[in-house]
Protein backbone atom coordinates (compact mmCIF):
# COMPACT_ATOMS: atom_id res chain seq x y z
CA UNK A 1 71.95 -39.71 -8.25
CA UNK A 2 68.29 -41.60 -7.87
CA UNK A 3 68.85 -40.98 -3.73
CA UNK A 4 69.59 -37.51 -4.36
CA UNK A 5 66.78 -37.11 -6.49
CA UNK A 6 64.50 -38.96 -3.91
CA UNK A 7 65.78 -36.50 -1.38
CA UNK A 8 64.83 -33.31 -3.44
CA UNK A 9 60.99 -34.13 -4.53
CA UNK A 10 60.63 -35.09 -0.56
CA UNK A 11 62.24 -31.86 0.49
CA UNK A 12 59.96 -30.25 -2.57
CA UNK A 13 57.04 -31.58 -1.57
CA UNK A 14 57.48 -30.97 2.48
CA UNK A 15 57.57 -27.28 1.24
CA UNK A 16 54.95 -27.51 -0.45
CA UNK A 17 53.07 -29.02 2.04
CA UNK A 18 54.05 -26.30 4.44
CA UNK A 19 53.32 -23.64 2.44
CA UNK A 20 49.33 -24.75 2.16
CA UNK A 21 49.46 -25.55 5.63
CA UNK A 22 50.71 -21.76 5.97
CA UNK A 23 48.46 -20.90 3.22
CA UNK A 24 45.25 -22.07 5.38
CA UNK A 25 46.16 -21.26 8.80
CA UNK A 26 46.25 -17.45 7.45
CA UNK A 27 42.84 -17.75 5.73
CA UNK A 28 41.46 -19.04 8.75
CA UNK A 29 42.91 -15.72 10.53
CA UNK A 30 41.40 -13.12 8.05
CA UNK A 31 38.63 -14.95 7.96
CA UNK A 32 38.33 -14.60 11.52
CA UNK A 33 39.35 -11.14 11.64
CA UNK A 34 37.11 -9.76 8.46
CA UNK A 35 34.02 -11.83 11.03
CA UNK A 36 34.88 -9.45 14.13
CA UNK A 37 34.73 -6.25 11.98
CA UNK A 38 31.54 -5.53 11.66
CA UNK A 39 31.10 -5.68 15.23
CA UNK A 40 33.43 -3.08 15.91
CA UNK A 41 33.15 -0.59 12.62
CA UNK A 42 29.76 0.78 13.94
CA UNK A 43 31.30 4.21 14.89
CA UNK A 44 35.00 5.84 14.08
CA UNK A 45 36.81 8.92 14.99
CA UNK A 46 36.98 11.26 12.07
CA UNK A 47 38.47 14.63 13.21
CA UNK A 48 37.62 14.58 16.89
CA UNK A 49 34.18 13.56 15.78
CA UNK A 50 31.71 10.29 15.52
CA UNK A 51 31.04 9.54 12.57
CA UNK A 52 28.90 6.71 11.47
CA UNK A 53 28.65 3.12 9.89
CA UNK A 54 25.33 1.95 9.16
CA UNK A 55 26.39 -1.67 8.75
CA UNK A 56 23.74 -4.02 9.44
CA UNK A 57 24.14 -6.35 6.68
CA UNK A 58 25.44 -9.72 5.96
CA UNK A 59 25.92 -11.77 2.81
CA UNK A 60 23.37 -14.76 2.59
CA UNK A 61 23.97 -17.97 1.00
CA UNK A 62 20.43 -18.20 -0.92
CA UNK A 63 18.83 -14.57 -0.15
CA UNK A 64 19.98 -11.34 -1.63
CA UNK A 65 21.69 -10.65 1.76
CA UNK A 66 20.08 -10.59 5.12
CA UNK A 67 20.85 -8.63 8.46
CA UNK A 68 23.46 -10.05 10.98
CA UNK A 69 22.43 -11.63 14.12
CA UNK A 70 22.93 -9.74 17.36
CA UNK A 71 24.06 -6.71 16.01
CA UNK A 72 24.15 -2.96 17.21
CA UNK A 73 24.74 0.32 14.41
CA UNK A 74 23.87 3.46 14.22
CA UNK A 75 22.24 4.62 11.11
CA UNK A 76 22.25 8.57 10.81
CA UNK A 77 21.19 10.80 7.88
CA UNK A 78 19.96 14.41 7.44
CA UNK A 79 16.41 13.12 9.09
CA UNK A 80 17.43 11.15 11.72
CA UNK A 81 20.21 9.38 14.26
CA UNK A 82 18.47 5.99 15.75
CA UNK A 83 20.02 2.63 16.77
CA UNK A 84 19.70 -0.57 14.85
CA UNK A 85 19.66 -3.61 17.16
CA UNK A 86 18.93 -7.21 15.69
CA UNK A 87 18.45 -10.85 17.59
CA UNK A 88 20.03 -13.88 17.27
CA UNK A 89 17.31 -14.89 14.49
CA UNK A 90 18.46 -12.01 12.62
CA UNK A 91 15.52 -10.32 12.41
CA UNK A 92 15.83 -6.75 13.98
CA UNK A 93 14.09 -6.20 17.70
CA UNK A 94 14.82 -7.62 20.84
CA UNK A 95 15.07 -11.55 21.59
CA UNK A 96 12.95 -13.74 19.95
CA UNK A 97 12.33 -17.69 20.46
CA UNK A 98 12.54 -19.55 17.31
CA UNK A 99 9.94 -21.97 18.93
CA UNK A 100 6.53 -19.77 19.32
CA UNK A 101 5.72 -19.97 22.87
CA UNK A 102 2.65 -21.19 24.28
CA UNK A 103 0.05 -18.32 24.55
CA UNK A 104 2.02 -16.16 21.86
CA UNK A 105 -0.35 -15.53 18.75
CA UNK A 106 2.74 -14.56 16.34
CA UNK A 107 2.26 -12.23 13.14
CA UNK A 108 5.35 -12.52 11.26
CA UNK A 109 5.69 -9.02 9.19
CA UNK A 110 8.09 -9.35 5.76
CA UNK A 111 9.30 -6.74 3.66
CA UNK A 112 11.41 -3.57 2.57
CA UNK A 113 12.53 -0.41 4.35
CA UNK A 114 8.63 0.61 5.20
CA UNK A 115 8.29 -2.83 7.48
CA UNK A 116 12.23 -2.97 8.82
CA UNK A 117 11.54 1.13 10.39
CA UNK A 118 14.35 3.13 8.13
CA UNK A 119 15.25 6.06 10.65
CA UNK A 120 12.87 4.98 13.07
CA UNK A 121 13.91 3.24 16.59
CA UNK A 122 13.26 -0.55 17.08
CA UNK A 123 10.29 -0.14 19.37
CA UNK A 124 9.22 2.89 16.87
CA UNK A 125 8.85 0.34 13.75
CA UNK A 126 5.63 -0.97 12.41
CA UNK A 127 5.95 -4.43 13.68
CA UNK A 128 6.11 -3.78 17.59
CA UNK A 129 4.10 -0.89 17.15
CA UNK A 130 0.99 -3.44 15.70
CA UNK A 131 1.57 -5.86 18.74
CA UNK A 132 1.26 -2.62 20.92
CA UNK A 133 -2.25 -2.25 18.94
CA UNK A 134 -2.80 -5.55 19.25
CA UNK A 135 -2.08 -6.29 22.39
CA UNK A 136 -5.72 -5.06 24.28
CA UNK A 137 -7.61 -7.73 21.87
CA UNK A 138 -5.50 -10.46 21.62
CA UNK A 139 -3.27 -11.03 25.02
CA UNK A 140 0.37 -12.22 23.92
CA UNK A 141 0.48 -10.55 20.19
CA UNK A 142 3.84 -10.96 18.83
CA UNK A 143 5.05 -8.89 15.62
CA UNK A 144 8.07 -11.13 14.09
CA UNK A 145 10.19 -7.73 12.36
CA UNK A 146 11.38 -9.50 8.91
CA UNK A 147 11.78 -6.40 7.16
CA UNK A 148 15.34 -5.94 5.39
CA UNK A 149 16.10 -2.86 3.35
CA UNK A 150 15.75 -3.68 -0.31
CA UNK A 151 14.17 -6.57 -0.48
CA UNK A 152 10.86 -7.30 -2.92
CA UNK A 153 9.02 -9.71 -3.39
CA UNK A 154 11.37 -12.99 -4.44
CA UNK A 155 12.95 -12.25 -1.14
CA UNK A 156 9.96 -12.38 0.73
CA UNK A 157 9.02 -15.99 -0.97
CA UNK A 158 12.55 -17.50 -0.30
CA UNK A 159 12.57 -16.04 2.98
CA UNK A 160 9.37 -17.73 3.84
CA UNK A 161 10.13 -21.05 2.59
CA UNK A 162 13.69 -21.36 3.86
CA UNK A 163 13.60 -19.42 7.49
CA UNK A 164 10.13 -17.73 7.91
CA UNK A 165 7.71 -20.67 8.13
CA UNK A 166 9.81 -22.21 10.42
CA UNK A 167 9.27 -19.31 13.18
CA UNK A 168 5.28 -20.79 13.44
CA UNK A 169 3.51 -17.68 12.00
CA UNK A 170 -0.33 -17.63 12.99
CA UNK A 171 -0.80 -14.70 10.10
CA UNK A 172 1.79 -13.16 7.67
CA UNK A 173 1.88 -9.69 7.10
CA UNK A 174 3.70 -9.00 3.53
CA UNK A 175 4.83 -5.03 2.82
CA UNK A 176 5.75 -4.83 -0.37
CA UNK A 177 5.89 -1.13 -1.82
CA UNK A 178 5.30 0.81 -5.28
CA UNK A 179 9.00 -0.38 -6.70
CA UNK A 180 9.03 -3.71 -5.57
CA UNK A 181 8.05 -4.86 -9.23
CA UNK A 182 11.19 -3.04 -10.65
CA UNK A 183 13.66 -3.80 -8.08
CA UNK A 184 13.27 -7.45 -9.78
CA UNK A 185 15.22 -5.60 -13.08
CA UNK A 186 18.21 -6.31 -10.26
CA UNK A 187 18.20 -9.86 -9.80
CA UNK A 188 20.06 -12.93 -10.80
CA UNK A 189 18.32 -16.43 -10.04
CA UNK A 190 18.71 -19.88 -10.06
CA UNK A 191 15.18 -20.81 -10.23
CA UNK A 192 13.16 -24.03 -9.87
CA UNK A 193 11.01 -26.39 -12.18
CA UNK A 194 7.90 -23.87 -11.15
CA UNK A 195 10.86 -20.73 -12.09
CA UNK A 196 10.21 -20.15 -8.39
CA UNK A 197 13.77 -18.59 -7.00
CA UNK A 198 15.75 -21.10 -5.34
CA UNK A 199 18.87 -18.52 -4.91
CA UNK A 200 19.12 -14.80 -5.49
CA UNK A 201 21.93 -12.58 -6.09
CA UNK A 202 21.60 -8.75 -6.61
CA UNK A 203 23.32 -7.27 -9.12
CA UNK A 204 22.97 -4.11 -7.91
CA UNK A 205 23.63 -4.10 -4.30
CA UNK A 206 26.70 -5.97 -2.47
CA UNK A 207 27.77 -6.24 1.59
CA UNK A 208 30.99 -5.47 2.19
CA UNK A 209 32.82 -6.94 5.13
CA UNK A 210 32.13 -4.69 7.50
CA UNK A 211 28.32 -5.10 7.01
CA UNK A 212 27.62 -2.29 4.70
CA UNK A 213 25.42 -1.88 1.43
CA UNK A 214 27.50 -0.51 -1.59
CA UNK A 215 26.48 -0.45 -5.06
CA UNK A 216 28.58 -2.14 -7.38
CA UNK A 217 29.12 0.50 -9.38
CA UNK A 218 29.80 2.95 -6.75
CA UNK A 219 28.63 6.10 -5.64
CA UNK A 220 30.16 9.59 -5.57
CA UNK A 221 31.85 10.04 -2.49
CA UNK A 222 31.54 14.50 -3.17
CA UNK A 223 34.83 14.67 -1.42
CA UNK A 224 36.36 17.97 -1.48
CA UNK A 225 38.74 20.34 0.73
CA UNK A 226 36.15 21.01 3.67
CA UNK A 227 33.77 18.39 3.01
CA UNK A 228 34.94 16.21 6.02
CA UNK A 229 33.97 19.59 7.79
CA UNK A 230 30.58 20.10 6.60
CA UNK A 231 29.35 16.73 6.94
CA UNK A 232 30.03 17.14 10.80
CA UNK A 233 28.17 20.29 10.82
CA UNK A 234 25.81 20.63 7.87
CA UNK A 235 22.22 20.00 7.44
CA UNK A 236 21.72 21.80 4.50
CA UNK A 237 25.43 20.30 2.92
CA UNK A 238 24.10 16.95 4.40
CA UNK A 239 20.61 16.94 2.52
CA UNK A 240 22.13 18.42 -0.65
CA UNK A 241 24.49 15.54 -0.50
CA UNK A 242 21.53 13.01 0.08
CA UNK A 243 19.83 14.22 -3.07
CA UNK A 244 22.91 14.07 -5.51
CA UNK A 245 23.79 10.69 -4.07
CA UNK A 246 19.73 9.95 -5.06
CA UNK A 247 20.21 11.94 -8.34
CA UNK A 248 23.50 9.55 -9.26
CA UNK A 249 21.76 6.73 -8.74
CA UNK A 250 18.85 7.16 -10.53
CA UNK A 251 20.53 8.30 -13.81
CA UNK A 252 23.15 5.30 -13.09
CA UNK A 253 20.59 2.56 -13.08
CA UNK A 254 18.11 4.44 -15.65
CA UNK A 255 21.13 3.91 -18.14
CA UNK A 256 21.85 0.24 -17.40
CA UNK A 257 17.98 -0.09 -17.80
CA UNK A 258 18.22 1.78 -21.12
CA UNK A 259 21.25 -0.22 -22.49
CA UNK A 260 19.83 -3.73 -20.73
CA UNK A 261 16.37 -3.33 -22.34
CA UNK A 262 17.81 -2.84 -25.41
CA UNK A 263 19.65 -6.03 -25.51
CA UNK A 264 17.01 -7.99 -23.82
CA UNK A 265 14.54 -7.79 -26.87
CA UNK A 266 10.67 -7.96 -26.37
CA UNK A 267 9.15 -9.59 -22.77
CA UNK A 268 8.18 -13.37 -23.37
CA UNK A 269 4.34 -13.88 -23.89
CA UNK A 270 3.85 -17.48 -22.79
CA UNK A 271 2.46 -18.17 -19.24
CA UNK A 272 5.34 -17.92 -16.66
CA UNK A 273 5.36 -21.32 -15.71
CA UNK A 274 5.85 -22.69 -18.88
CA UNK A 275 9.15 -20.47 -19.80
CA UNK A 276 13.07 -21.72 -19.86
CA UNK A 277 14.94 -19.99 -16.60
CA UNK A 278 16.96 -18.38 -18.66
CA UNK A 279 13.77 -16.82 -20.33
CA UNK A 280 12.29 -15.43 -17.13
CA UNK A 281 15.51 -14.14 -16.26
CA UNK A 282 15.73 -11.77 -20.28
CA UNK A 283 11.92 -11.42 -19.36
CA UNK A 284 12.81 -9.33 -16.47
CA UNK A 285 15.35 -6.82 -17.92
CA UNK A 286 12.55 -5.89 -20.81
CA UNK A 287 10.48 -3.68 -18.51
CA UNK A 288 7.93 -3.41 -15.85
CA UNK A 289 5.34 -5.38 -17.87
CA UNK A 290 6.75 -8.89 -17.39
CA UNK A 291 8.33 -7.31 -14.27
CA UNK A 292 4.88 -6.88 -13.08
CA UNK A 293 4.09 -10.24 -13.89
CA UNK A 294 6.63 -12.11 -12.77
CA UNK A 295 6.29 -10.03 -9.14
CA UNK A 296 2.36 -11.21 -9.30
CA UNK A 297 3.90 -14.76 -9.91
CA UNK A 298 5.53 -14.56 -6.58
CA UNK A 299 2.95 -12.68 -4.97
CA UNK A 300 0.43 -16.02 -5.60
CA UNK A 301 3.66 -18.09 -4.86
CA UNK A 302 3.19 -17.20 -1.73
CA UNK A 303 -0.40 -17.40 -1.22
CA UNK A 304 -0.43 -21.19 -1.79
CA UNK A 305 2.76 -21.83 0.41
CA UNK A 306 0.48 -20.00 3.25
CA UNK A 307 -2.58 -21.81 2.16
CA UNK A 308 -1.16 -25.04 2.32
CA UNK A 309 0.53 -24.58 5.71
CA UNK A 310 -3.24 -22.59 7.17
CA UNK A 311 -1.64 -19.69 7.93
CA UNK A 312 -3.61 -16.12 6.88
CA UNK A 313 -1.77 -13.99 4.57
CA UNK A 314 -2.64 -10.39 4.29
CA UNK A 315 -0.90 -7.53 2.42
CA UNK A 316 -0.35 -4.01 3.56
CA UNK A 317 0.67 -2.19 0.33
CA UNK A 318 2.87 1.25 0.97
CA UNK A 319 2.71 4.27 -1.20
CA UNK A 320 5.83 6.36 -1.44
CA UNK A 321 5.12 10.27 0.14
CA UNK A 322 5.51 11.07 -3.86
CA UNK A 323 3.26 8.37 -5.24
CA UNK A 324 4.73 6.71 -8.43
CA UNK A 325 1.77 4.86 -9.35
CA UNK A 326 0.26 8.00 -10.98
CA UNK A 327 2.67 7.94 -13.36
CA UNK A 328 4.26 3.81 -13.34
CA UNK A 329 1.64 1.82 -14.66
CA UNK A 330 3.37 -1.30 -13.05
CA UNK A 331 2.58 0.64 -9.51
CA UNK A 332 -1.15 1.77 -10.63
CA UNK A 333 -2.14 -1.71 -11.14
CA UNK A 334 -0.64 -2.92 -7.80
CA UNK A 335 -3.06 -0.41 -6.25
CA UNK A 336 -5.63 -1.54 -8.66
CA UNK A 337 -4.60 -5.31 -7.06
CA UNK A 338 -5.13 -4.52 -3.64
CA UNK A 339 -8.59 -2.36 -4.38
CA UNK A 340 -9.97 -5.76 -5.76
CA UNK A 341 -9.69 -7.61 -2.11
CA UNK A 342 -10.13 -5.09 0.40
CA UNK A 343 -9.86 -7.79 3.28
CA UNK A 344 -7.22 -9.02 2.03
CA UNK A 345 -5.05 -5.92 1.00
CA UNK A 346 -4.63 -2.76 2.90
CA UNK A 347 -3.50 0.23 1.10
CA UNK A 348 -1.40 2.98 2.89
CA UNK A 349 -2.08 5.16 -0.06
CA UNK A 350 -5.67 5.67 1.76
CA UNK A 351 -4.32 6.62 5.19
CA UNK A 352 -2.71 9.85 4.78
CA UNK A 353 -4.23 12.58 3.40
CA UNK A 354 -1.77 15.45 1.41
CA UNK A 355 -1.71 17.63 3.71
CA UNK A 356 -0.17 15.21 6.54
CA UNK A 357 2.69 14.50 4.28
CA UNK A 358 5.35 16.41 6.73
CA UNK A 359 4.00 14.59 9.73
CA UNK A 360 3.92 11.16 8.48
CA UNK A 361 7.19 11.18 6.39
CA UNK A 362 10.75 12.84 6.51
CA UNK A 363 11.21 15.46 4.54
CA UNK A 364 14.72 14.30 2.86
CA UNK A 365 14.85 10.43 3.19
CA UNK A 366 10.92 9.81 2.57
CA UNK A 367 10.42 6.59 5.07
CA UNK A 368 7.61 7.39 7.78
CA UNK A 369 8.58 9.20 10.77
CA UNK A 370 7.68 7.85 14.16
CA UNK A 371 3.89 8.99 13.81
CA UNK A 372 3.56 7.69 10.93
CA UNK A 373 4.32 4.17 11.60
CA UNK A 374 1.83 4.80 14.66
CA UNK A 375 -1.04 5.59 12.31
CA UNK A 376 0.12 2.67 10.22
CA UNK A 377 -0.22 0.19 13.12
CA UNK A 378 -3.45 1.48 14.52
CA UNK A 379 -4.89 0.84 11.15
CA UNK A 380 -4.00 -1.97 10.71
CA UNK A 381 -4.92 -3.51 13.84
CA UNK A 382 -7.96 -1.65 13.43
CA UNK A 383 -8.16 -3.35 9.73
CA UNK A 384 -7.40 -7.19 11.36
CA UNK A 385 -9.80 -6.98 14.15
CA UNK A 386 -12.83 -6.79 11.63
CA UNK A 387 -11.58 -9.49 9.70
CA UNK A 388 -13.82 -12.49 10.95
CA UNK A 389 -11.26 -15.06 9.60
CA UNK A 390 -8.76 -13.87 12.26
CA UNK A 391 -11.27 -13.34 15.04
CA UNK A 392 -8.89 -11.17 17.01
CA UNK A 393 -11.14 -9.31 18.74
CA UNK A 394 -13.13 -12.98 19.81
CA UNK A 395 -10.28 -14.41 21.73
């Protein structure tokens, strides 16, 4: 009986040893398979036709998510069709050296949508287009591309002191925009002993396998006998679409704001440093007041970390085509900000005037067209050559 016994729990556990064996060996394989996906789930056959992943994206181990390395999509909307192409830094452009080489003065541009080029081309996007600008005054400008879609301003700071500083930036060139304050409503942390984020998770926005941006509560998909139909052929179905989609959203995350605000209770009043994390984190779902604050906090965050290392930092603040800031205080004062330190802060909000709206933006998705990143760039080279700390224009 004890032998037979013996034999069972060996047989039981050689099973059982086979079956995590088994159990790895096919988590390695899907693992390995979900990894090749994006890579090949830029375009698909729908009907006879092309249709379109825009799948960029990658999840990031301390960043909201970040862009993939060496990767090709197609991003088309009612506005535009362009290409996407990143490096192996993961930054989007053409190759890069981690190591600055010798010669290279390197500006190292971080931010949103505006910086990245949404529905522009790479070589169409502010960053290469400022080198371009550049390039007559200072021989060898570089324009790093750090823009991601989505970002704000924690991203930028983590960014910077986990990947960016390391690339050997002789000025950094933040973009924040109008909504960067309230995109912070969105965020989970795990912050430091300054409340400084050490990791970020959105709790809005998550990358799928295949590279993509969903929302986690989903959008409407308007799907309907036909519909396959008129998104092959539609502009007008296409831009109606684009605005519902918009519309969804907006109401979506205006009630979570409602109902979160409401739970949250009234902002903290004590000076940011001196809060509990858990504090800064109900601080940020009470409203754009100590959403302002806290995106100030990491605004100055950043200053030092540049100041410490002696690397420039200057700001090129975008208004939207359909300014908020008349009507979001949080986005009036950043405008108010950047008035107070002219060579520090450029605003974009005194580069167009109304009438060169169509021209500058697209008329459905609202990112600058191809001329206007051009008149973007040429002012702000313009802006950096007459800044005597830089002394572009004496090299």
């Amino acid at each position: 009986m004890h032998l037979q016994g013996g034999s069972s729990l060996r047989r039981l556990g050689g099973n059982l040893l086979l079956l995590l064996v088994s159990l790895a060996l096919s988590a390695a394989a899907a693992e390995l398979f979900f990894r090749t996906l994006p890579a090949r789930s830029g375009v698909k056959q729908d009907e006879g036709e092309l249709k379109y992943r825009f799948n960029p994206y990658r999840p990031d181990p301390v960043l909201s998510y970040a862009l993939r390395e060496n990767a090709s999509a197609v991003h088309h909307e009612t506005d535009f069709e362009v290409v996407v192409r990143t490096n192996a830094l993961g930054l989007r452009g053409g190759p890069a050296s981690p190591e600055k080489p010798e010669g290279i003065y390197r500006i190292l541009v971080i931010g949103d949508s505006f910086a990245f080029g949404f529905g522009v081309e790479n070589d169409e996007a502010l960053p290469p287009q400022l080198a371009a600008e550049l390039s007559h005054l200072r021989p060898g400008a570089e324009a790093l591309n750090a823009g991601v879609p989505g970002w704000s301003a924690d991203d930028y700071y983590l960014f910077l002191e986990t990947r960016g500083f390391e690339l050997e930036p002789d000025l950094v060139l933040l973009v924040p925009t109008e909504n960067d304050p309230g995109d912070l409503f969105w965020k989970d942390f795990e912050l430091d002993s300054e409340n400084l984020p050490t990791r970020i998770r959105s709790t809005r926005r998550v990358i799928d396998h295949r590279g993509r941006m969903r929302y986690r509560d989903g959008v409407p998909s308007f799907e309907f006998p036909g519909s396959a139909w008129l998104e092959g052929r539609s502009h007008l179905w296409n831009a109606i679409r684009f605005r519902l989609t918009e519309l969804w959203v907006r109401v979506s995350q205006a009630h979570d704001r409602r109902r979160l605000r409401r739970e949250a209770g009234d902002p903290p009043e004590r000076a940011i440093a001196a809060l509990q994390p858990d504090e800064v984190q109900r601080g940020l779902l009470t409203g754009s007041a100590f959403q302002l604050r806290y995106h100030r906090y990491l605004m100055d965050a950043i200053r030092r970390s540049c100041e410490r290392r002696g690397i420039p930092l200057r700001t090129l603040l975008v208004a939207f085509r359909d300014s908020e800031s008349a009507a979001d205080p949080a986005a009036r004062a950043l405008h108010e900000d950047c008035a107070r330190t002219p060579r520090l802060c450029l605003d974009t909000r005194d580069l167009f005037s109304p009438d060169e709206s169509d021209q500058v933006f697209f008329p459905s998705d609202g990112h600058w067209t191809p001329i206007g990143h051009r008149r973007v760039a040429k002012a702000v080279a313009d802006w950096l050559a007459d800044d005597p700390e830089l002394a572009l224009a004496g090299e």
